[in-house]
PDB file of N, CA and C in Angstrom:
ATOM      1  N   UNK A   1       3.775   1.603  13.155  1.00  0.00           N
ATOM      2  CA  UNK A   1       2.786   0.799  12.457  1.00  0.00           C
ATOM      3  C   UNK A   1       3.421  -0.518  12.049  1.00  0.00           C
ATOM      4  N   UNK A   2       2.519  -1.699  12.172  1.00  0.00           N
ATOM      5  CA  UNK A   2       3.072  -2.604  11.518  1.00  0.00           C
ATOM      6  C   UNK A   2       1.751  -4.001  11.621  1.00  0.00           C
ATOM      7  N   UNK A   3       1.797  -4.619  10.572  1.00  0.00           N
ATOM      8  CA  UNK A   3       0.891  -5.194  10.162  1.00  0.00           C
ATOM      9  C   UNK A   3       0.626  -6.673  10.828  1.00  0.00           C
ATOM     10  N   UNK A   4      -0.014  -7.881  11.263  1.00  0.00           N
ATOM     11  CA  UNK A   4       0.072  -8.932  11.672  1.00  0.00           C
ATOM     12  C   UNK A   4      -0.270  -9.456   9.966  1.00  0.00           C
ATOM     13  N   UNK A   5      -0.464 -11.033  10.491  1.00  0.00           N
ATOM     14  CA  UNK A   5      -0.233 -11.497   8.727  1.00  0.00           C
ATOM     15  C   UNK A   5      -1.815 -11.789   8.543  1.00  0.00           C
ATOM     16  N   UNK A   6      -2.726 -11.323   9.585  1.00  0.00           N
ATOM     17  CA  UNK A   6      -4.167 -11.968   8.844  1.00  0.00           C
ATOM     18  C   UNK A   6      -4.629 -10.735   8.215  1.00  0.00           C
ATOM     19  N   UNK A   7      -3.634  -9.728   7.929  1.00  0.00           N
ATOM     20  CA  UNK A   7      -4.205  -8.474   7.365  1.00  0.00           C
ATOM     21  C   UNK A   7      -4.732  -7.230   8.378  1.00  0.00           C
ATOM     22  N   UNK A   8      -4.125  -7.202   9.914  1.00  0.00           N
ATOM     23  CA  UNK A   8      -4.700  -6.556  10.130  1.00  0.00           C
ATOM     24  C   UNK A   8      -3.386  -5.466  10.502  1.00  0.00           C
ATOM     25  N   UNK A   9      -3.870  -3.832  10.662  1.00  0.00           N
ATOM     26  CA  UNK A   9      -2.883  -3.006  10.476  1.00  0.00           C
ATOM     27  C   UNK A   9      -2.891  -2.369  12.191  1.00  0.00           C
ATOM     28  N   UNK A  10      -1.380  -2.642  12.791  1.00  0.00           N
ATOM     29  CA  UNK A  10      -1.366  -2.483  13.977  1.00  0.00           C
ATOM     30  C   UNK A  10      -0.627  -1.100  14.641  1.00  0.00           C
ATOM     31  N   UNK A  11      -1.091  -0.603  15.695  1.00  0.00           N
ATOM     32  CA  UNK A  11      -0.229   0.930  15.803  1.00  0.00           C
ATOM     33  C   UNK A  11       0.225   1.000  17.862  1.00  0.00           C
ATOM     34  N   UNK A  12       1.428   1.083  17.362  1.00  0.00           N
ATOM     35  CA  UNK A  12       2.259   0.902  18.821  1.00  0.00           C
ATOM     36  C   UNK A  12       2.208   2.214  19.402  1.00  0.00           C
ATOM     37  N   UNK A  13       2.233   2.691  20.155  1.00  0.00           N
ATOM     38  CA  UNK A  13       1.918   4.224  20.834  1.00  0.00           C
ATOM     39  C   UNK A  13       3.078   3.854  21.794  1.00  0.00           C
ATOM     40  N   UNK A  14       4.546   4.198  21.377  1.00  0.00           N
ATOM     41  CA  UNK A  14       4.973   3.793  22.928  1.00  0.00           C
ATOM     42  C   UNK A  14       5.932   5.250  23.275  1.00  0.00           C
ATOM     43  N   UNK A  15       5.899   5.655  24.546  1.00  0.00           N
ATOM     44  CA  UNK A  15       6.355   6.588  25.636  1.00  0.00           C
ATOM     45  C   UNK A  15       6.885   6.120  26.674  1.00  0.00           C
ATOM     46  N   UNK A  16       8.202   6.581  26.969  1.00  0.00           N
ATOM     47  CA  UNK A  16       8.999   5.909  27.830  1.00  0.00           C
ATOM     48  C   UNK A  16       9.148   4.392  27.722  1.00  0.00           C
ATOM     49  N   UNK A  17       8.397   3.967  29.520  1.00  0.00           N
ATOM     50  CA  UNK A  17       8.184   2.598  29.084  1.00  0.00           C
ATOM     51  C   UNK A  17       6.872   2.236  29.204  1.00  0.00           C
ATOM     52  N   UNK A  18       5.630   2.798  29.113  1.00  0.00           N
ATOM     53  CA  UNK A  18       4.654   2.566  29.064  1.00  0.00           C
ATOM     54  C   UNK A  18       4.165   2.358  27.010  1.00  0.00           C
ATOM     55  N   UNK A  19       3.558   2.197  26.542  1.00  0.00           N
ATOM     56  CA  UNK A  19       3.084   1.811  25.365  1.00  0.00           C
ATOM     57  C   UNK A  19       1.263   1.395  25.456  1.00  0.00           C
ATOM     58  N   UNK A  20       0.583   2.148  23.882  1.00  0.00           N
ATOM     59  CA  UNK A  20      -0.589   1.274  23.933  1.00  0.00           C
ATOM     60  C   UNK A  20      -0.758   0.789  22.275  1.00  0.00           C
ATOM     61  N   UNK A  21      -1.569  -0.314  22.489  1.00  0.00           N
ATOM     62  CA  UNK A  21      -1.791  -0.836  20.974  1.00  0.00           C
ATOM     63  C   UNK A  21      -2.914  -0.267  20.627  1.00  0.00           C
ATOM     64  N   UNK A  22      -2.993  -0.271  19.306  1.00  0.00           N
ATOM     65  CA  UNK A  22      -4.436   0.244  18.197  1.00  0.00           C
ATOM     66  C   UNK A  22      -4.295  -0.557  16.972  1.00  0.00           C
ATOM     67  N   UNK A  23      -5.398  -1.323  17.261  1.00  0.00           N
ATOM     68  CA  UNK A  23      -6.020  -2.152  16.001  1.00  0.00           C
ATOM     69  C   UNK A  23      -6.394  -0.820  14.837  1.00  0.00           C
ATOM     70  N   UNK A  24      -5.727  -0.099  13.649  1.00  0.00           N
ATOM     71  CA  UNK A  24      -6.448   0.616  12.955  1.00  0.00           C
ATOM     72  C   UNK A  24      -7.049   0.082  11.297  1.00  0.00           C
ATOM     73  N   UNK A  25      -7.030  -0.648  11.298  1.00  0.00           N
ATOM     74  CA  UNK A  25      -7.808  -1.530   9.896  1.00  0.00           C
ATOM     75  C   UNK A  25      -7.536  -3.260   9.873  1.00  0.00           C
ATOM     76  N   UNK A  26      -8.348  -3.332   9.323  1.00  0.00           N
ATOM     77  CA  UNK A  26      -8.471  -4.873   9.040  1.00  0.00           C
ATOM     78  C   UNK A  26      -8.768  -4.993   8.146  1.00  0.00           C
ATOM     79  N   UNK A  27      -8.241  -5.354   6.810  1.00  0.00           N
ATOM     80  CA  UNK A  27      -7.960  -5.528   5.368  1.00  0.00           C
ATOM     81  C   UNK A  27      -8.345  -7.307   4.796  1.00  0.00           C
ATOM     82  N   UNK A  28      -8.265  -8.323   6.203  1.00  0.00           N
ATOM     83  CA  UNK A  28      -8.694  -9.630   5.878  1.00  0.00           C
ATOM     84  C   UNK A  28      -7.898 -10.077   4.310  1.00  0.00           C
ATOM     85  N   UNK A  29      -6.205  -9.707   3.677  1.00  0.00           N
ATOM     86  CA  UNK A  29      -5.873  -9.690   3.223  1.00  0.00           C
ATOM     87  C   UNK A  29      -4.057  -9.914   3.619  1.00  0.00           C
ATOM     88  N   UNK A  30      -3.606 -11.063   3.366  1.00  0.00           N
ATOM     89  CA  UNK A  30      -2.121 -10.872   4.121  1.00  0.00           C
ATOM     90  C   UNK A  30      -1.442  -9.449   3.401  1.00  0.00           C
ATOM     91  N   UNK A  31      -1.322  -8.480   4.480  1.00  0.00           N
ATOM     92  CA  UNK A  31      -0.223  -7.343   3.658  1.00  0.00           C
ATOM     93  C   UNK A  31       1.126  -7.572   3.484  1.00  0.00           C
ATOM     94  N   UNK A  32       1.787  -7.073   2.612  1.00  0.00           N
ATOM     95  CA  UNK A  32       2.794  -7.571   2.167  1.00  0.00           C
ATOM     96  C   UNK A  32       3.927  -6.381   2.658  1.00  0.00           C
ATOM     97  N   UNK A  33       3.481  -4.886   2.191  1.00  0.00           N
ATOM     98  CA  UNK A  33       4.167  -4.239   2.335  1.00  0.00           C
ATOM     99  C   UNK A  33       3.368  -2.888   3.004  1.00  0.00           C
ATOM    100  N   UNK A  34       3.692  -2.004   3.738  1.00  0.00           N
ATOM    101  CA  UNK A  34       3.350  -0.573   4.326  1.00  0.00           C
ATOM    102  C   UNK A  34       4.161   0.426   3.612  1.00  0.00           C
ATOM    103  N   UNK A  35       3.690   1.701   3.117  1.00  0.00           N
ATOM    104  CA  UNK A  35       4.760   2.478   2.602  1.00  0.00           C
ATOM    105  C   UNK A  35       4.479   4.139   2.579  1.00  0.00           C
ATOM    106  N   UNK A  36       5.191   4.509   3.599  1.00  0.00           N
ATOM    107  CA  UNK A  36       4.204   5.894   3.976  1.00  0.00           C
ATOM    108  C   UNK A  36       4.374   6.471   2.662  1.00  0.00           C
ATOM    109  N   UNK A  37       3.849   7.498   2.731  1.00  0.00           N
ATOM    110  CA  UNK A  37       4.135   9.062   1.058  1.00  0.00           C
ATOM    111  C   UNK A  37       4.786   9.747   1.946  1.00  0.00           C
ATOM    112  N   UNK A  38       5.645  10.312   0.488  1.00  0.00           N
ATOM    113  CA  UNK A  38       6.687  11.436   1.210  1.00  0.00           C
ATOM    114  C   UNK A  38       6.599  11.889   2.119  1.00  0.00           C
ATOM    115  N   UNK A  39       4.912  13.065   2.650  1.00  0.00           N
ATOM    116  CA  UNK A  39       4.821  13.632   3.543  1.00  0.00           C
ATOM    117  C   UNK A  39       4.530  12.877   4.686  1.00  0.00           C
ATOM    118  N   UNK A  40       4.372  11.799   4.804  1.00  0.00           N
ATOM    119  CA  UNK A  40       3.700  10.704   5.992  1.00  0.00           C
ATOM    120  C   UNK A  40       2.170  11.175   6.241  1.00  0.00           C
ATOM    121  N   UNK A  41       1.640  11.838   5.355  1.00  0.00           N
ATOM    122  CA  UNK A  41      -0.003  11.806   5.403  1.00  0.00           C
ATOM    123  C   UNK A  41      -0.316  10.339   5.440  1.00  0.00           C
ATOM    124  N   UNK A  42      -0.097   9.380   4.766  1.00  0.00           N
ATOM    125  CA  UNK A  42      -0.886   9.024   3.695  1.00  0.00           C
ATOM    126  C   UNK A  42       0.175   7.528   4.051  1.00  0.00           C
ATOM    127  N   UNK A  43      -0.487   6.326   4.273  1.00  0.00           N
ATOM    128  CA  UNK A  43       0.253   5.337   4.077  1.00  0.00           C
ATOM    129  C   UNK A  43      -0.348   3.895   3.479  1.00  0.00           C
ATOM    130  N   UNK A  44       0.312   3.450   1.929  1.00  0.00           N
ATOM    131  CA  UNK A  44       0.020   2.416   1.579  1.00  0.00           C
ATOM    132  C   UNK A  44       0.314   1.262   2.292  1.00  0.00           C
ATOM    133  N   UNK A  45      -1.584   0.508   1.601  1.00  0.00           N
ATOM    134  CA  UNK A  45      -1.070  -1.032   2.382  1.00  0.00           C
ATOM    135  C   UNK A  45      -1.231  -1.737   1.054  1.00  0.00           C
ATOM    136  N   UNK A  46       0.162  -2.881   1.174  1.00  0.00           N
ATOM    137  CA  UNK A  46      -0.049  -3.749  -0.617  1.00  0.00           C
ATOM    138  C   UNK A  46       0.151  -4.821   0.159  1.00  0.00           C
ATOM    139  N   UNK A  47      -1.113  -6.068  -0.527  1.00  0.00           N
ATOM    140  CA  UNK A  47      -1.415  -7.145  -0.424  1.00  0.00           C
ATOM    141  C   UNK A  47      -0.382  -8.294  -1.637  1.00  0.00           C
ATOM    142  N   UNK A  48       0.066  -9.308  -1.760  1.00  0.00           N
ATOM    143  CA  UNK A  48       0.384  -9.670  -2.629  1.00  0.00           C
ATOM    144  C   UNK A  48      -0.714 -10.590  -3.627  1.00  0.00           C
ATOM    145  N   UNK A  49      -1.616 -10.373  -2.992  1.00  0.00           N
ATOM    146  CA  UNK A  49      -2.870 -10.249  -3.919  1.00  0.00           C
ATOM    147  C   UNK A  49      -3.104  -9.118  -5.339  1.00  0.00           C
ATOM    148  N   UNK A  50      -2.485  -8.338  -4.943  1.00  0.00           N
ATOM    149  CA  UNK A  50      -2.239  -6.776  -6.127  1.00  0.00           C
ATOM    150  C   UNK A  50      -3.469  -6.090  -5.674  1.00  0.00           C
ATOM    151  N   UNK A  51      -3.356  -5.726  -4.758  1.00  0.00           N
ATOM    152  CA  UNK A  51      -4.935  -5.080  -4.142  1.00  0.00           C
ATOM    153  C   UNK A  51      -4.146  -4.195  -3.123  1.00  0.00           C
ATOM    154  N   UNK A  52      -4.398  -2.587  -3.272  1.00  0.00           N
ATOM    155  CA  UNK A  52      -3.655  -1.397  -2.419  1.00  0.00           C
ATOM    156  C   UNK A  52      -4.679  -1.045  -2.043  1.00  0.00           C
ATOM    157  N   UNK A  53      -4.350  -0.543  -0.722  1.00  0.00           N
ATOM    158  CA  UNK A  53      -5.238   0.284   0.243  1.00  0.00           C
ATOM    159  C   UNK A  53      -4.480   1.423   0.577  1.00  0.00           C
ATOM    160  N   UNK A  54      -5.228   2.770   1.065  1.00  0.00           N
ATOM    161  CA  UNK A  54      -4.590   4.095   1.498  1.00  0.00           C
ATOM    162  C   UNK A  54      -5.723   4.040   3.071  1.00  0.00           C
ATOM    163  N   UNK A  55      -4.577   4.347   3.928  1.00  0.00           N
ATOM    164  CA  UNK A  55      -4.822   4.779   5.148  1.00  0.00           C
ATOM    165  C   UNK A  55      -4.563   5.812   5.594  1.00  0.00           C
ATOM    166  N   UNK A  56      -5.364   6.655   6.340  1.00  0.00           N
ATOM    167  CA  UNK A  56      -4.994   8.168   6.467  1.00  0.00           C
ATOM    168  C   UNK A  56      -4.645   8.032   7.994  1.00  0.00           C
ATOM    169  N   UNK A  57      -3.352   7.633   8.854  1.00  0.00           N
ATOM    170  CA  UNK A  57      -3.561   7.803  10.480  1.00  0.00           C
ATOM    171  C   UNK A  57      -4.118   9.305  10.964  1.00  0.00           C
ATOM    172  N   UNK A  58      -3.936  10.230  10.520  1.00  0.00           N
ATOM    173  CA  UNK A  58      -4.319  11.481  11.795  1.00  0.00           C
ATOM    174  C   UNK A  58      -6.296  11.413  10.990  1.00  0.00           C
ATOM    175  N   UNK A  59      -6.550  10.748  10.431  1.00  0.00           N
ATOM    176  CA  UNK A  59      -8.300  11.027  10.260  1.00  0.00           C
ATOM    177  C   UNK A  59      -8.655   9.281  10.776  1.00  0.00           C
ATOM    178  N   UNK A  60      -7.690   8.377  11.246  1.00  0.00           N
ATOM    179  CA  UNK A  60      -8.072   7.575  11.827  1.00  0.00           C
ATOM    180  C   UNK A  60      -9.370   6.781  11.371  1.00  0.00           C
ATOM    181  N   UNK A  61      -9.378   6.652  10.492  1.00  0.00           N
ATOM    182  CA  UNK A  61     -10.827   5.813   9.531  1.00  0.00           C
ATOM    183  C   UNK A  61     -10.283   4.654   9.253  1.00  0.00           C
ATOM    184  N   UNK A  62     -11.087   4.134   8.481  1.00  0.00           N
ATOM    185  CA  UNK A  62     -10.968   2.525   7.628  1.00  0.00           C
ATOM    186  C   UNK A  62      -9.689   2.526   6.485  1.00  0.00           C
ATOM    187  N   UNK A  63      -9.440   1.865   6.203  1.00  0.00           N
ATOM    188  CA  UNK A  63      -8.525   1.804   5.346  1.00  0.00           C
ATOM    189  C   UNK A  63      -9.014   1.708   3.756  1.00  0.00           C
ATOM    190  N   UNK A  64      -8.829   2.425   2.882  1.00  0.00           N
ATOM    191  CA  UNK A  64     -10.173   2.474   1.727  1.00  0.00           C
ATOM    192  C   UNK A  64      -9.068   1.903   0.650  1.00  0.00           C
ATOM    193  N   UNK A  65     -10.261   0.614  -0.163  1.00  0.00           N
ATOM    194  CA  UNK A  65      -9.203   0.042  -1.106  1.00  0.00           C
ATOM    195  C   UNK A  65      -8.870   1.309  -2.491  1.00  0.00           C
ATOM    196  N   UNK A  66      -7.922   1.245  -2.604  1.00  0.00           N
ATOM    197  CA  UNK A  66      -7.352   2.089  -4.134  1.00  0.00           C
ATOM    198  C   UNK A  66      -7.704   1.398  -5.569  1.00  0.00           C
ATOM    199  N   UNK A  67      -7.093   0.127  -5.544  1.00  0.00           N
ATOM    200  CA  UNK A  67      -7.062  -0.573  -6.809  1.00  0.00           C
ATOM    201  C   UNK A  67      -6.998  -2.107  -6.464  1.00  0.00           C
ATOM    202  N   UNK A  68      -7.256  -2.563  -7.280  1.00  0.00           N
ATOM    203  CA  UNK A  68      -7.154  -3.848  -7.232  1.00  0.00           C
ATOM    204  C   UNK A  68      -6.572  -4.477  -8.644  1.00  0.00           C
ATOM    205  N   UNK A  69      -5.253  -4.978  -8.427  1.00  0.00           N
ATOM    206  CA  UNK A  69      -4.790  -5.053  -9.710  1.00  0.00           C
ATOM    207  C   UNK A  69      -5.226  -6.472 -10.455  1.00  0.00           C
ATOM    208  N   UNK A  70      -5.594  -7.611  -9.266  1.00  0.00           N
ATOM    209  CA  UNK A  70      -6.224  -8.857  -9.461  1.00  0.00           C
ATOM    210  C   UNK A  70      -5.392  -9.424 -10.283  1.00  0.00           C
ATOM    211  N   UNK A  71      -3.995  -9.624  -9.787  1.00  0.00           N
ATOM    212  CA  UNK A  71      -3.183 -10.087 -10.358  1.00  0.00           C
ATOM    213  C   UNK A  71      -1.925 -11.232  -9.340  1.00  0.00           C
ATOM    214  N   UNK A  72      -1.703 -12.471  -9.899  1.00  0.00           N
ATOM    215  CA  UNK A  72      -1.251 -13.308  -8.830  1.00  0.00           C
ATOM    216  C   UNK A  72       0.367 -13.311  -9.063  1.00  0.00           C
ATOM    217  N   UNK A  73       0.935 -12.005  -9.918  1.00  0.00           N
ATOM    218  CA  UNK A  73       2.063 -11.768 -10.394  1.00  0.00           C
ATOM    219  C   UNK A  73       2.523 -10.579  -9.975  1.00  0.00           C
ATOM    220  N   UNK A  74       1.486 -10.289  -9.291  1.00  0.00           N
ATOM    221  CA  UNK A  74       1.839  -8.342  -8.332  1.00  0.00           C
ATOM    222  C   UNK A  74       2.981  -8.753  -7.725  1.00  0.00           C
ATOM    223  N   UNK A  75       4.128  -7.556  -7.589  1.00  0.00           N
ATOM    224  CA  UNK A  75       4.975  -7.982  -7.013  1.00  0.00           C
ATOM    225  C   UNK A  75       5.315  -6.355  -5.865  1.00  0.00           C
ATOM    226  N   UNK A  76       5.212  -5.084  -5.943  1.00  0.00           N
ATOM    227  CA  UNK A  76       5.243  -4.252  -5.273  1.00  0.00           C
ATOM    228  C   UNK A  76       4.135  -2.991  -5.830  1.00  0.00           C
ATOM    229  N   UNK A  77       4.389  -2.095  -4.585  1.00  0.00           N
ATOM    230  CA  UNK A  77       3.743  -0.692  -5.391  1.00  0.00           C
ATOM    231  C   UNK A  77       4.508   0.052  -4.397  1.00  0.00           C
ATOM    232  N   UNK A  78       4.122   1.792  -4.879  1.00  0.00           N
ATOM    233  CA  UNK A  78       5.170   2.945  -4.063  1.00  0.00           C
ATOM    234  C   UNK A  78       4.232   3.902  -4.600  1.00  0.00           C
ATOM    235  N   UNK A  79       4.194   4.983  -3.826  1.00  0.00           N
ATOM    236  CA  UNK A  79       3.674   6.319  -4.167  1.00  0.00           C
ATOM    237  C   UNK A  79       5.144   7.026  -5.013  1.00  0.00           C
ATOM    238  N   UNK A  80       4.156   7.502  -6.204  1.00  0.00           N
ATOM    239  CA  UNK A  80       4.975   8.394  -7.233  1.00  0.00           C
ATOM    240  C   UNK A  80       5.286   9.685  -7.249  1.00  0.00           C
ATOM    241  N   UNK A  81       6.718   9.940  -6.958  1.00  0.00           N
ATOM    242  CA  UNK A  81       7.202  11.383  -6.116  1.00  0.00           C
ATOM    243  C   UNK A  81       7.175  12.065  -7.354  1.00  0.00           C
ATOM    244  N   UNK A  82       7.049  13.761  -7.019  1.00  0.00           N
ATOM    245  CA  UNK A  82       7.063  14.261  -6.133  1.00  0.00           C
ATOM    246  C   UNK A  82       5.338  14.145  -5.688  1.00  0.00           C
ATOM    247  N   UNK A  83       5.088  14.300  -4.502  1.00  0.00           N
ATOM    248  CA  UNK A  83       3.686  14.411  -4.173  1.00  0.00           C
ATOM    249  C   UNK A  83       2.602  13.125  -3.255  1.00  0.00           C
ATOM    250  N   UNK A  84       1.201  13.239  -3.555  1.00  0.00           N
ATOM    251  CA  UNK A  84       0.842  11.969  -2.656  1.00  0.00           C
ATOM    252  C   UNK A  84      -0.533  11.204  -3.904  1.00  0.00           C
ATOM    253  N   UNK A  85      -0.494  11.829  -5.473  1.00  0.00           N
ATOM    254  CA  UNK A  85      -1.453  11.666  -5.807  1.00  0.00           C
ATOM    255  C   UNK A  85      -1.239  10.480  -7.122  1.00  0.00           C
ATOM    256  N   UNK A  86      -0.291  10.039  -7.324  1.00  0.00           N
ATOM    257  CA  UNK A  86       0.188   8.413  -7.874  1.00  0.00           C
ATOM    258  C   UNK A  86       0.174   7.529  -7.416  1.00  0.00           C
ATOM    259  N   UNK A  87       0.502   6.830  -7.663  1.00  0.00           N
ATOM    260  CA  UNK A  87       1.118   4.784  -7.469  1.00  0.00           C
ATOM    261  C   UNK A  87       1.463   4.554  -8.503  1.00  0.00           C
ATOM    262  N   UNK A  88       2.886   3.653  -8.576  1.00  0.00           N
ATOM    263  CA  UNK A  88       3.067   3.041  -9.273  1.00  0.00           C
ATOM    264  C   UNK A  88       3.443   1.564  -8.566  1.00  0.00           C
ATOM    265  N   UNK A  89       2.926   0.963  -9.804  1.00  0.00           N
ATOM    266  CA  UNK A  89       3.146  -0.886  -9.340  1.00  0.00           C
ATOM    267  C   UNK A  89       3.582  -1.682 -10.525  1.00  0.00           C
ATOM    268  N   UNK A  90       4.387  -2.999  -9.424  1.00  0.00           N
ATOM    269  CA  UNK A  90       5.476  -3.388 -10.945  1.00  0.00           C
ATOM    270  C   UNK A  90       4.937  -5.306 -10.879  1.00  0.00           C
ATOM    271  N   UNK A  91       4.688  -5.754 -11.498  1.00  0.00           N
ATOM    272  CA  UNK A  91       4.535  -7.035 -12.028  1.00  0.00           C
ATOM    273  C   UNK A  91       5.792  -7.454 -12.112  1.00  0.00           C
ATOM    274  N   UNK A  92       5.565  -9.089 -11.594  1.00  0.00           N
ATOM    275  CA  UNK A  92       6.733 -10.013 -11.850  1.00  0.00           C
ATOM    276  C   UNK A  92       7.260  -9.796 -13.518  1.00  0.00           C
ATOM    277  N   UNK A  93       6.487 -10.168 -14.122  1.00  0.00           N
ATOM    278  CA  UNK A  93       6.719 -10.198 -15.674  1.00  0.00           C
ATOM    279  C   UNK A  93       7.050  -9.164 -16.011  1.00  0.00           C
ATOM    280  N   UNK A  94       7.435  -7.953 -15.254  1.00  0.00           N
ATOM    281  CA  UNK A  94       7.990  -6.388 -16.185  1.00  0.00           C
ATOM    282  C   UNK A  94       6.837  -5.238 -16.006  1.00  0.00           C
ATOM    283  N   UNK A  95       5.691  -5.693 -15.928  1.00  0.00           N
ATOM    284  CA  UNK A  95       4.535  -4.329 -16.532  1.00  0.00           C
ATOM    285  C   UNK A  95       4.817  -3.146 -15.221  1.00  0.00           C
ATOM    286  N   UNK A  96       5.178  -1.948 -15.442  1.00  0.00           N
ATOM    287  CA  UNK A  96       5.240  -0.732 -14.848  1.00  0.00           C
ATOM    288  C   UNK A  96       3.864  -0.471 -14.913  1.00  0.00           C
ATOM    289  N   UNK A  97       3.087  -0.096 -14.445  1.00  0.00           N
ATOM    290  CA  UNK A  97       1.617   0.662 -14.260  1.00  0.00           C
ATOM    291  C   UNK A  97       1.564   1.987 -13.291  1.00  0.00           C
ATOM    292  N   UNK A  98       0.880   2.771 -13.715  1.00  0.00           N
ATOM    293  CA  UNK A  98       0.835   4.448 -12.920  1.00  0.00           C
ATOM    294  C   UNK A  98      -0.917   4.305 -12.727  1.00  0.00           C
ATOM    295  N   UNK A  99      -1.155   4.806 -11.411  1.00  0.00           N
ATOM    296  CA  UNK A  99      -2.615   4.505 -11.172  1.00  0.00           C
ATOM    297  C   UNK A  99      -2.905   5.873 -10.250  1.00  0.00           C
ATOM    298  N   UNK A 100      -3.756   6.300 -10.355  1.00  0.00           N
ATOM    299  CA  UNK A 100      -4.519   7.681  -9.346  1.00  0.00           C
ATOM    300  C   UNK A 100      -4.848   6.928  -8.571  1.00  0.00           C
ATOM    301  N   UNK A 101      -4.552   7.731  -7.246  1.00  0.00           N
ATOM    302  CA  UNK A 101      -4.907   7.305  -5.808  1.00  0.00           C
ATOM    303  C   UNK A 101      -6.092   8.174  -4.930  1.00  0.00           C
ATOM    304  N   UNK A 102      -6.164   8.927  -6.080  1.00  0.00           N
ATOM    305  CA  UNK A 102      -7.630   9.383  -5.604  1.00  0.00           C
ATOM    306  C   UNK A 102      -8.833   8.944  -5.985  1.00  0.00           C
ATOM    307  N   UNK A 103      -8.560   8.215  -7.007  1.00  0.00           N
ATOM    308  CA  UNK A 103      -9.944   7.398  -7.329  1.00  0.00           C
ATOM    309  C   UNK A 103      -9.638   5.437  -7.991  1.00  0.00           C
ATOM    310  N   UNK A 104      -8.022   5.572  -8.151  1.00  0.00           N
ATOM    311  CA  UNK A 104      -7.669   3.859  -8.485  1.00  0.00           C
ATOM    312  C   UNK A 104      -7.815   4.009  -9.989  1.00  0.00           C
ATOM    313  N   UNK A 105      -7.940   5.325 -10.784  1.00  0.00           N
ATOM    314  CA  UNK A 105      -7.805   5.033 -11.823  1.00  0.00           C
ATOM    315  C   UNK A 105      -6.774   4.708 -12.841  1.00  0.00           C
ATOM    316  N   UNK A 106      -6.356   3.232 -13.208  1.00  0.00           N
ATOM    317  CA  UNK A 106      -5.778   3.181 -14.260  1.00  0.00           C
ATOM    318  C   UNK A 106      -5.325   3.945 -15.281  1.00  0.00           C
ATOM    319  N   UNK A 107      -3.801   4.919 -14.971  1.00  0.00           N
ATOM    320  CA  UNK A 107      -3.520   5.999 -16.039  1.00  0.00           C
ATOM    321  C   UNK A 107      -2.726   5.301 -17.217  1.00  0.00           C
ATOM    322  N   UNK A 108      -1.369   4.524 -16.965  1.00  0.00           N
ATOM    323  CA  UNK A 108      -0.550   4.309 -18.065  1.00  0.00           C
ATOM    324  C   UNK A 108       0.544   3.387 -17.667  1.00  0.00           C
ATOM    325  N   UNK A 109       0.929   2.205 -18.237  1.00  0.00           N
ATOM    326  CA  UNK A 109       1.854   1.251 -18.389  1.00  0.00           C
ATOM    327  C   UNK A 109       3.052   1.195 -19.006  1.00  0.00           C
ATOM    328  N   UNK A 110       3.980   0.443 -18.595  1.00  0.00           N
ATOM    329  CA  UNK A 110       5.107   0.291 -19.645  1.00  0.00           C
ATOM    330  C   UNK A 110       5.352  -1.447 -19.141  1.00  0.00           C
ATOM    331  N   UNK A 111       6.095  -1.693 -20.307  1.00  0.00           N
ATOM    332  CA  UNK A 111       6.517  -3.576 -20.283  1.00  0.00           C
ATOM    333  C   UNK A 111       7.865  -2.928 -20.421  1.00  0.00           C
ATOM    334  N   UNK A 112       8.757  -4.106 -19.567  1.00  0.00           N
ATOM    335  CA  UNK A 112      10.130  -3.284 -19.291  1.00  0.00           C
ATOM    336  C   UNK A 112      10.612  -4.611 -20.095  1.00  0.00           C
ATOM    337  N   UNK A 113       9.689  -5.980 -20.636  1.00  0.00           N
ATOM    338  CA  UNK A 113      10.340  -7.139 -21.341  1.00  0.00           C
ATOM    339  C   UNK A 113      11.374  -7.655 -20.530  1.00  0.00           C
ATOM    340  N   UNK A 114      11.593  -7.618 -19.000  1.00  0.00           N
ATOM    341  CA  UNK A 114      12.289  -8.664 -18.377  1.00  0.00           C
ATOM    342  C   UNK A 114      11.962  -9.085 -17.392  1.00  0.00           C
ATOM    343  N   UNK A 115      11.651 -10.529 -16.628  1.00  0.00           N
ATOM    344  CA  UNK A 115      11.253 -10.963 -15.546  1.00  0.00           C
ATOM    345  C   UNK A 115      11.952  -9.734 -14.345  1.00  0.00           C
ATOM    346  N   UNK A 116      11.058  -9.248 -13.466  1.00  0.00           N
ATOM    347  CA  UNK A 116      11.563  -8.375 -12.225  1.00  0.00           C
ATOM    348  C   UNK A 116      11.286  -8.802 -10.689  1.00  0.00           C
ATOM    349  N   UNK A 117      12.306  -8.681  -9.805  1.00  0.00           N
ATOM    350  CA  UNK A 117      12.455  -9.131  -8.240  1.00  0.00           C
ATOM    351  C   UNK A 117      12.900  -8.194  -7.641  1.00  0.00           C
ATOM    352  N   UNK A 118      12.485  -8.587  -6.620  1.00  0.00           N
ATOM    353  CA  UNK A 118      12.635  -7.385  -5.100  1.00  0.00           C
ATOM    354  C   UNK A 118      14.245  -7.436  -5.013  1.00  0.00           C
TER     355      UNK A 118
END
């Protein structure tokens, strides 16, 4: 898998030396980052917009947004181990946030009080 920059999410099929491509979502959002879950069910797409999407490859559907943090200070997110049913995402300015990925609900924050980078 790997993303082009107009947001769209791309899938290489390659065998031997033959290979095929698959357009599997189009998000119309530059993605920033891909990040499977532990089990590789389940793979986040983060915009640096602060806007996550979950893609399921073996049910091969749309890519369904999670959250939208609507924030121009988003700086990453990761699924929260053990399991596939968190996110957490971290703001330039410090804010830790924990969010359900089964419905994007906003659970609980922390301010870590120091500017944070990749």
């Amino acid at each position: 898998f790997f993303s082009a920059q107009e947001g769209i999410l791309i899938f290489y099929h390659i065998k031997d030396l033959q290979y095929e491509i698959k357009i599997c979502a189009n998000i119309s959002q530059p993605i920033s980052s891909l990040i499977f879950s532990p089990d590789y069910t389940s793979l986040l797409l983060v915009t640096d917009q602060g806007t996550v999407y979950s893609y399921r490859p073996v049910c091969s559907g749309e890519a369904v947004k999670l959250l939208d943090t609507s924030s121009s200070c988003f700086l990453a997110a990761d699924f929260l181990t053990p399991g596939n049913n968190y996110c957490v995402s971290v703001t330039i300015s410090g804010e830790v946030q924990v969010w359900s990925l089964e419905d994007g609900t906003f659970l609980s924050k922390l301010n870590l009080g120091i500017e944070v980078r990749v």
